[in-house]
Protein backbone atom coordinates (compact mmCIF):
# COMPACT_ATOMS: atom_id res chain seq x y z
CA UNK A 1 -27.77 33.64 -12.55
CA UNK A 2 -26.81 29.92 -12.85
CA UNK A 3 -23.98 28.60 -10.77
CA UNK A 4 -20.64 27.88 -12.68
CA UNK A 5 -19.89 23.91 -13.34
CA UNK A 6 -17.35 22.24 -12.24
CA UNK A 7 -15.86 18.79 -13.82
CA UNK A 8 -13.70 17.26 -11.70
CA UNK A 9 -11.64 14.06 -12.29
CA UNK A 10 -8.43 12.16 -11.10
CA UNK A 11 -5.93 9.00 -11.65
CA UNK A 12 -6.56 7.55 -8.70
CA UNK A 13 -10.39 6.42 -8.89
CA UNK A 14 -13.36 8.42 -7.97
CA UNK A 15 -14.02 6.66 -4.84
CA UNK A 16 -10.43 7.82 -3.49
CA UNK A 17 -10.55 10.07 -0.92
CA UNK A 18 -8.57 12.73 -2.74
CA UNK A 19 -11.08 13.15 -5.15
CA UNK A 20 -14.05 13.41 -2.68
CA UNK A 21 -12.01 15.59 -0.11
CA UNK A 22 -11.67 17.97 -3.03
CA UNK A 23 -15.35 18.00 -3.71
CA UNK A 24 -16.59 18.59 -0.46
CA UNK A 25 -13.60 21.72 -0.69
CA UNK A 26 -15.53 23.30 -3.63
CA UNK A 27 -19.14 22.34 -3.44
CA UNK A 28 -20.51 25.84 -2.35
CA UNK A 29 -18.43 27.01 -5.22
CA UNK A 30 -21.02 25.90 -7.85
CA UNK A 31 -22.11 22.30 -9.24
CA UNK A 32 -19.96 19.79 -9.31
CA UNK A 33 -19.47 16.99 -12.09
CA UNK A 34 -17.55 14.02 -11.58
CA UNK A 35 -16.20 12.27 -13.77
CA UNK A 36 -13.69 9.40 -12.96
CA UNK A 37 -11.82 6.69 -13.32
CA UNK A 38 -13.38 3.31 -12.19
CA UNK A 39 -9.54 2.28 -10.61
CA UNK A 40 -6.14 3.43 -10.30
CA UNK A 41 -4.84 5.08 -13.52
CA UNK A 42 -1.58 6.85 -12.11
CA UNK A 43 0.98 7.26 -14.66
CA UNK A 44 -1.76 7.31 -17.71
CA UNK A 45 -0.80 10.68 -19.00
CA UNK A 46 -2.65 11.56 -21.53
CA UNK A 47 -3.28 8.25 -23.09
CA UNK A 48 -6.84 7.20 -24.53
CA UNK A 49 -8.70 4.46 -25.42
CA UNK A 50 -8.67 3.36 -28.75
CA UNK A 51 -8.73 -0.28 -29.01
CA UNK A 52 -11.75 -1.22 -26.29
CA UNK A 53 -14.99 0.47 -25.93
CA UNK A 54 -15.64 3.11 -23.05
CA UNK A 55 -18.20 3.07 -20.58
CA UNK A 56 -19.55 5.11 -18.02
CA UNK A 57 -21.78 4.70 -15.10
CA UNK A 58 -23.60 7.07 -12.64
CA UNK A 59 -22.56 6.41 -9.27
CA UNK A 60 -24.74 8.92 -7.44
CA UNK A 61 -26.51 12.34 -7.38
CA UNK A 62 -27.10 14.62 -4.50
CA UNK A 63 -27.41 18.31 -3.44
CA UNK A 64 -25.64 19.87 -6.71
CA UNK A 65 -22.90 16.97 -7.27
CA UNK A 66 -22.88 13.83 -9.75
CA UNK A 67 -20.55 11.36 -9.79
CA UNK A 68 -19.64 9.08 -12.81
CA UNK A 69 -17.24 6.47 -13.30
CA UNK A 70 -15.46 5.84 -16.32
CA UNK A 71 -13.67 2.61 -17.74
CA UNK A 72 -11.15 4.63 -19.10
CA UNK A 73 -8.39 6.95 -19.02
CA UNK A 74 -8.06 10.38 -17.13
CA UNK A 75 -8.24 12.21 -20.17
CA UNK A 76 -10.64 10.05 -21.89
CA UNK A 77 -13.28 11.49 -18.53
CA UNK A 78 -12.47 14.75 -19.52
CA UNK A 79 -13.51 13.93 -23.52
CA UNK A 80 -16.52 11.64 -22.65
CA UNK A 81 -18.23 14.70 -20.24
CA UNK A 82 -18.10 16.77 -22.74
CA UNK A 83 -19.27 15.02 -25.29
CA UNK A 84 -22.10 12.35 -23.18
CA UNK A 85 -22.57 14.59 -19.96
CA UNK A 86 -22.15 18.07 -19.81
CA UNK A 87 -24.95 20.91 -22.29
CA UNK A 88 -22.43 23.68 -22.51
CA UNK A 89 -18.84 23.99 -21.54
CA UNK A 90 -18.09 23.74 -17.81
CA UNK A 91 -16.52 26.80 -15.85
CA UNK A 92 -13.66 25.24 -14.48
CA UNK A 93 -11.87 21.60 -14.50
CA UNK A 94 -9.89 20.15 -11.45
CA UNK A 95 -8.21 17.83 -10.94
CA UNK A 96 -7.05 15.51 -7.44
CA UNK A 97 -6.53 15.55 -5.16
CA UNK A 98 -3.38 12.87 -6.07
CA UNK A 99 -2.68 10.77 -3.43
CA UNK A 100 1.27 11.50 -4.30
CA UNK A 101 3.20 14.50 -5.60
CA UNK A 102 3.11 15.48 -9.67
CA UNK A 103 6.36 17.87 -8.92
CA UNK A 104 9.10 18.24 -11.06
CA UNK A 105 9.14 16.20 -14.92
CA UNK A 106 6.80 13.91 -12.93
CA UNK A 107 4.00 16.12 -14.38
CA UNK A 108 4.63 14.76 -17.46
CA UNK A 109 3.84 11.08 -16.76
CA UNK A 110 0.76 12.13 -14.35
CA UNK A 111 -2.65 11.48 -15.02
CA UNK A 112 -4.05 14.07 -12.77
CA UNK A 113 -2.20 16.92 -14.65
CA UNK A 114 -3.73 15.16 -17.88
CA UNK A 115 -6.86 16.22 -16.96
CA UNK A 116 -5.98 19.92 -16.30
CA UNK A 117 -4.04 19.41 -19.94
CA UNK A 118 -7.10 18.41 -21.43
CA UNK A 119 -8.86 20.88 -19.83
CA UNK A 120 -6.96 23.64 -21.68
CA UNK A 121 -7.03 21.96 -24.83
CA UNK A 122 -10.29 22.55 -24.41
CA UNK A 123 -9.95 26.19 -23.37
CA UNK A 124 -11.19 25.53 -19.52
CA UNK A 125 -9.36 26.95 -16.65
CA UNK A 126 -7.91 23.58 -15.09
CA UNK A 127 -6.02 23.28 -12.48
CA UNK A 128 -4.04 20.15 -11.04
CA UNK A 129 -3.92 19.56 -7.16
CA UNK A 130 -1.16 17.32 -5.15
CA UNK A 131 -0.18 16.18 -1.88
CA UNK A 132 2.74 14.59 -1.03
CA UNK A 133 0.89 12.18 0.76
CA UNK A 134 0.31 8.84 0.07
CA UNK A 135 -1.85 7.07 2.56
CA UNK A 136 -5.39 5.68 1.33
CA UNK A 137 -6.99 7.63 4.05
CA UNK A 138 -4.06 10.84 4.20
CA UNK A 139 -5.81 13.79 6.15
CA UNK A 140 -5.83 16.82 3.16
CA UNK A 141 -7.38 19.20 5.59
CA UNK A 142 -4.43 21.38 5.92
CA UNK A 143 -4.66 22.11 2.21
CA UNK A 144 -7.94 22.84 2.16
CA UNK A 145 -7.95 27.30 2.87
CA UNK A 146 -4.90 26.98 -0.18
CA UNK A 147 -7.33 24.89 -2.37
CA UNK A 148 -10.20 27.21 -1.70
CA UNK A 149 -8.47 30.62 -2.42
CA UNK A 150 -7.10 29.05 -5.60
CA UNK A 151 -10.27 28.05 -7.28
CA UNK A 152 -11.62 31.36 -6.15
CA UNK A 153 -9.20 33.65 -7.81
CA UNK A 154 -9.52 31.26 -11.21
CA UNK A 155 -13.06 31.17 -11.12
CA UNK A 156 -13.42 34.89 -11.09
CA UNK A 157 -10.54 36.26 -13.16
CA UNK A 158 -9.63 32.73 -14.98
CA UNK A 159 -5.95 31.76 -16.35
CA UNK A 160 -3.64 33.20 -19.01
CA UNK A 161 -4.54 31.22 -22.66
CA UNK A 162 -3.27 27.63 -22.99
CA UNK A 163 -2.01 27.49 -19.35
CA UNK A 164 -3.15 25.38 -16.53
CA UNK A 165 -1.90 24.98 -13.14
CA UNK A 166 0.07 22.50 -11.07
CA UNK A 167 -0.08 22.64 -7.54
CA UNK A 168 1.92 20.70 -4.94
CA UNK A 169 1.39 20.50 -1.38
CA UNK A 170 4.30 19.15 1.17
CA UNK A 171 2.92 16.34 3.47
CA UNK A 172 2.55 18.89 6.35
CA UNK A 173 0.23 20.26 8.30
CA UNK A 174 0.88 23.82 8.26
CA UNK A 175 2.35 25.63 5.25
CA UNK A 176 4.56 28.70 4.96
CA UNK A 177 2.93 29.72 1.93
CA UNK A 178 2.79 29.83 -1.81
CA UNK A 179 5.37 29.87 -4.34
CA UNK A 180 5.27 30.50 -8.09
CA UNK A 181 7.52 27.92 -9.54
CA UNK A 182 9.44 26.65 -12.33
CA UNK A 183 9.43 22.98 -13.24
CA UNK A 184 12.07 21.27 -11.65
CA UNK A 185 14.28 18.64 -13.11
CA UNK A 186 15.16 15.27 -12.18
CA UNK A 187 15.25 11.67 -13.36
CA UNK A 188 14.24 8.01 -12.42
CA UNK A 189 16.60 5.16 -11.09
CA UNK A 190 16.43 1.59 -10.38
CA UNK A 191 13.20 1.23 -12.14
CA UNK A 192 12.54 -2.12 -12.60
CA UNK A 193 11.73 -4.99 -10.01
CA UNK A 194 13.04 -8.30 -11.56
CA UNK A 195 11.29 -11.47 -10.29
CA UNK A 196 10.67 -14.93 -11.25
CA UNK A 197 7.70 -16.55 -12.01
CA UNK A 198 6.87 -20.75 -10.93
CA UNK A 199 7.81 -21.38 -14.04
CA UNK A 200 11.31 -19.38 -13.90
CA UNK A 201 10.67 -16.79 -16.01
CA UNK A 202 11.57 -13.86 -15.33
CA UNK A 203 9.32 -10.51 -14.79
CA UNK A 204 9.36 -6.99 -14.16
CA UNK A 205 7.59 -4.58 -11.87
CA UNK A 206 7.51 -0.99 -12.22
CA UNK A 207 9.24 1.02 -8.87
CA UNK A 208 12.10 3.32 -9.00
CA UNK A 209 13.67 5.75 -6.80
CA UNK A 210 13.33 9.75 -7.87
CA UNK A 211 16.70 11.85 -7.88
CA UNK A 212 16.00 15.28 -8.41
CA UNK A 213 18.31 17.66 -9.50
CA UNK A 214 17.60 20.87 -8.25
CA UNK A 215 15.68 20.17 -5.32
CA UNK A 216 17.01 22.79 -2.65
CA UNK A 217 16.63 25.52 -5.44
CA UNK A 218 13.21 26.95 -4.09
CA UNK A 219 12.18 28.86 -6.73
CA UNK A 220 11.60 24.95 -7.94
CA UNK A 221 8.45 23.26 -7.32
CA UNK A 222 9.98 20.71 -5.39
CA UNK A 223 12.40 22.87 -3.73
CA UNK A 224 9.80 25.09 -2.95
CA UNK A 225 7.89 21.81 -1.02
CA UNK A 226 11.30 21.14 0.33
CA UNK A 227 11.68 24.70 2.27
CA UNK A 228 7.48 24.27 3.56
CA UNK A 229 5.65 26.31 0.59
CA UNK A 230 3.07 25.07 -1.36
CA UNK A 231 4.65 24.95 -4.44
CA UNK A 232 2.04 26.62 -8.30
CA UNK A 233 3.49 25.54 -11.55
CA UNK A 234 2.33 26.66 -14.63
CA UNK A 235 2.13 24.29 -17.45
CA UNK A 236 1.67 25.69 -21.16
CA UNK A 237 0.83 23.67 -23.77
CA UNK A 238 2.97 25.06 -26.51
CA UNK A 239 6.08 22.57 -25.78
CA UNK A 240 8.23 24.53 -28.68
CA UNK A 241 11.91 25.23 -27.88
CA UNK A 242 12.04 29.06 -29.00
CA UNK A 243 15.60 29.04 -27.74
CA UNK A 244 16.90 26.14 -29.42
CA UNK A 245 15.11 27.28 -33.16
CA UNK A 246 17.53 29.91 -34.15
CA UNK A 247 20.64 27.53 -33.58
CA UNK A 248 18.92 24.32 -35.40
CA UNK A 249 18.24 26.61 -38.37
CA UNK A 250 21.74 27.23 -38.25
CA UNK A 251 22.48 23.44 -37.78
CA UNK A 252 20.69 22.80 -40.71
CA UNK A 253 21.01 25.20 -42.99
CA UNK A 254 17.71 26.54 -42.89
C-alpha cells in the first residue's frame, strides 16, 4: 500500500520554523509535500495572484519530504500543487505551524487557515495549526503529542464535508487539554501607525491592539486558550445565515 500524501503550507515562509517543526511532527505519518511561501504572507487570506506571474522553486528533497517555494499567496501553494506538483489528490493538507494565534474572527484574515480553506474547497481534510507564540525560534515541542493525535484521528476517519479545522495552542508548555470551540468574537483598535516621511508626508503602518469580546467564555476558542486548553474550531465553508433568511424574506417581501 502507498503511504498517504501530505501538502503542507503556511503564511509565514517555508523556511520558518513553524512550518519545519510541523514536518518533522508528521513525517512517519506518510510523504510530505511542501509547498510555501517564499516570505511572510500573514494576513493574505485567501487572496491570489492575478496580476504577476507565479513561480515556484524546489528547495530540497530528502527521505520522503519536498520542499517548494512559491512567489505567491498561501492559497495560490495550495492551487499550484495541485495543478504543477502533485499526480492524484493528496490525503491530507496542513497547515503551520503560525508563529501567532488565528483565534477568534482572526481566522478570517489568516493565511494559514486559507490553506486549510482551500484545502476543503478542494475536498481534502485540512487542518490549521497555531501557537500563540511569536518568537522566530518559539520552542513548539509542547504541542507536538496534540499535533500528532490530531492528524492521526483525521487521517484515518477524515472530517465532516466542507469542514476544516482550526487549532490554537496557548504559549505554554503544558496543556490541560482539548476543547471543541465556537468562534469567538472580537474586533481591532488603534490600527494604524501614522508617521512622516523626509519629505513630510505622512504614512501609515499596519499594528493594532485585539479586544476580544468573549474571551473568559471557554467554550470560545480564545477563552478556551485563556483557561490552558488547546482550543479545535471548526470552520465550514457554507457562510449562509440560515437564521437571519426567514426574517429578510419577511423584510423584503419575499
Amino acid at each position: 500500500m502507498s503511504r498517504p500524501l501530505i501538502l503542507i503550507s503556511n503564511d509565514d515562509g517555508y523556511y520558518a520554523k513553524g512550518i519545519n517543526d510541523l514536518v518533522e511532527m508528521v513525517r512517519d505519518f506518510g510523504d510530505i509535500l511542501v509547498v510555501a511561501p517564499d516570505g511572510a504572507r500573514s494576513g493574505a487570506s485567501l487572496s491570489i495572484t492575478s496580476r504577476e506571474p507565479v513561480r515556484i522553486r524546489k528547495i530540497s528533497e530528502k527521505a520522503g519530504v519536498q520542499v517548494y517555494s512559491c512567489t505567491g499567496s498561501p492559497c495560490d501553494c495550495v492551487k499550484i500543487a495541485f495543478e504543477k506538483l502533485i499526480d492524484g489528490r493528496p490525503d491530507l493538507i496542513l497547515a503551520g505551524i503560525n508563529h501567532g494565534d488565528n483565534a477568534a474572527v482572526n481566522a478570517h484574515y489568516s493565511g494559514t487557515m486559507a490553506v486549510a480553506t482551500e484545502g476543503t474547497l478542494k475536498r481534502v481534510p485540512s487542518i490549521g495549526f497555531s501557537s500563540c507564540k511569536l518568537e522566530a525560534n518559539a520552542d513548539f515541542s509542547a504541542m507536538r503529542p496534540y499535533v500528532r493525535s490530531i492528524v492521526e484521528d483525521v487521517l484515518n476517519t477524515g472530517l465532516p464535508k466542507d469542514v476544516c479545522l482550526n487549532v490554537n495552542f496557548p504559549a505554554l508548555e503544558e496543556f490541560k487539554g482539548m476543547k471543541i470551540c465556537r468562534m469567538g468574537t472580537g474586533d481591532w483598535v488603534n490600527e494604524w501607525d501614522e508617521r512622516i516621511d523626509p519629505r513630510g508626508r505622512s504614512y501609515f503602518w499596519l499594528t493594532g491592539d485585539f479586544v476580544g469580546y468573549d474571551e473568559e467564555d471557554e467554550s470560545t476558542d480564545r477563552g478556551a486558550m485563556n483557561s490552558g486548553y488547546v482550543a479545535i474550531t471548526p470552520i465550514q465553508l457554507d457562510c449562509t445565515a440560515y437564521s437571519a433568511m426567514e426574517e429578510l424574506r419577511q423584510k423584503f417581501g419575499l
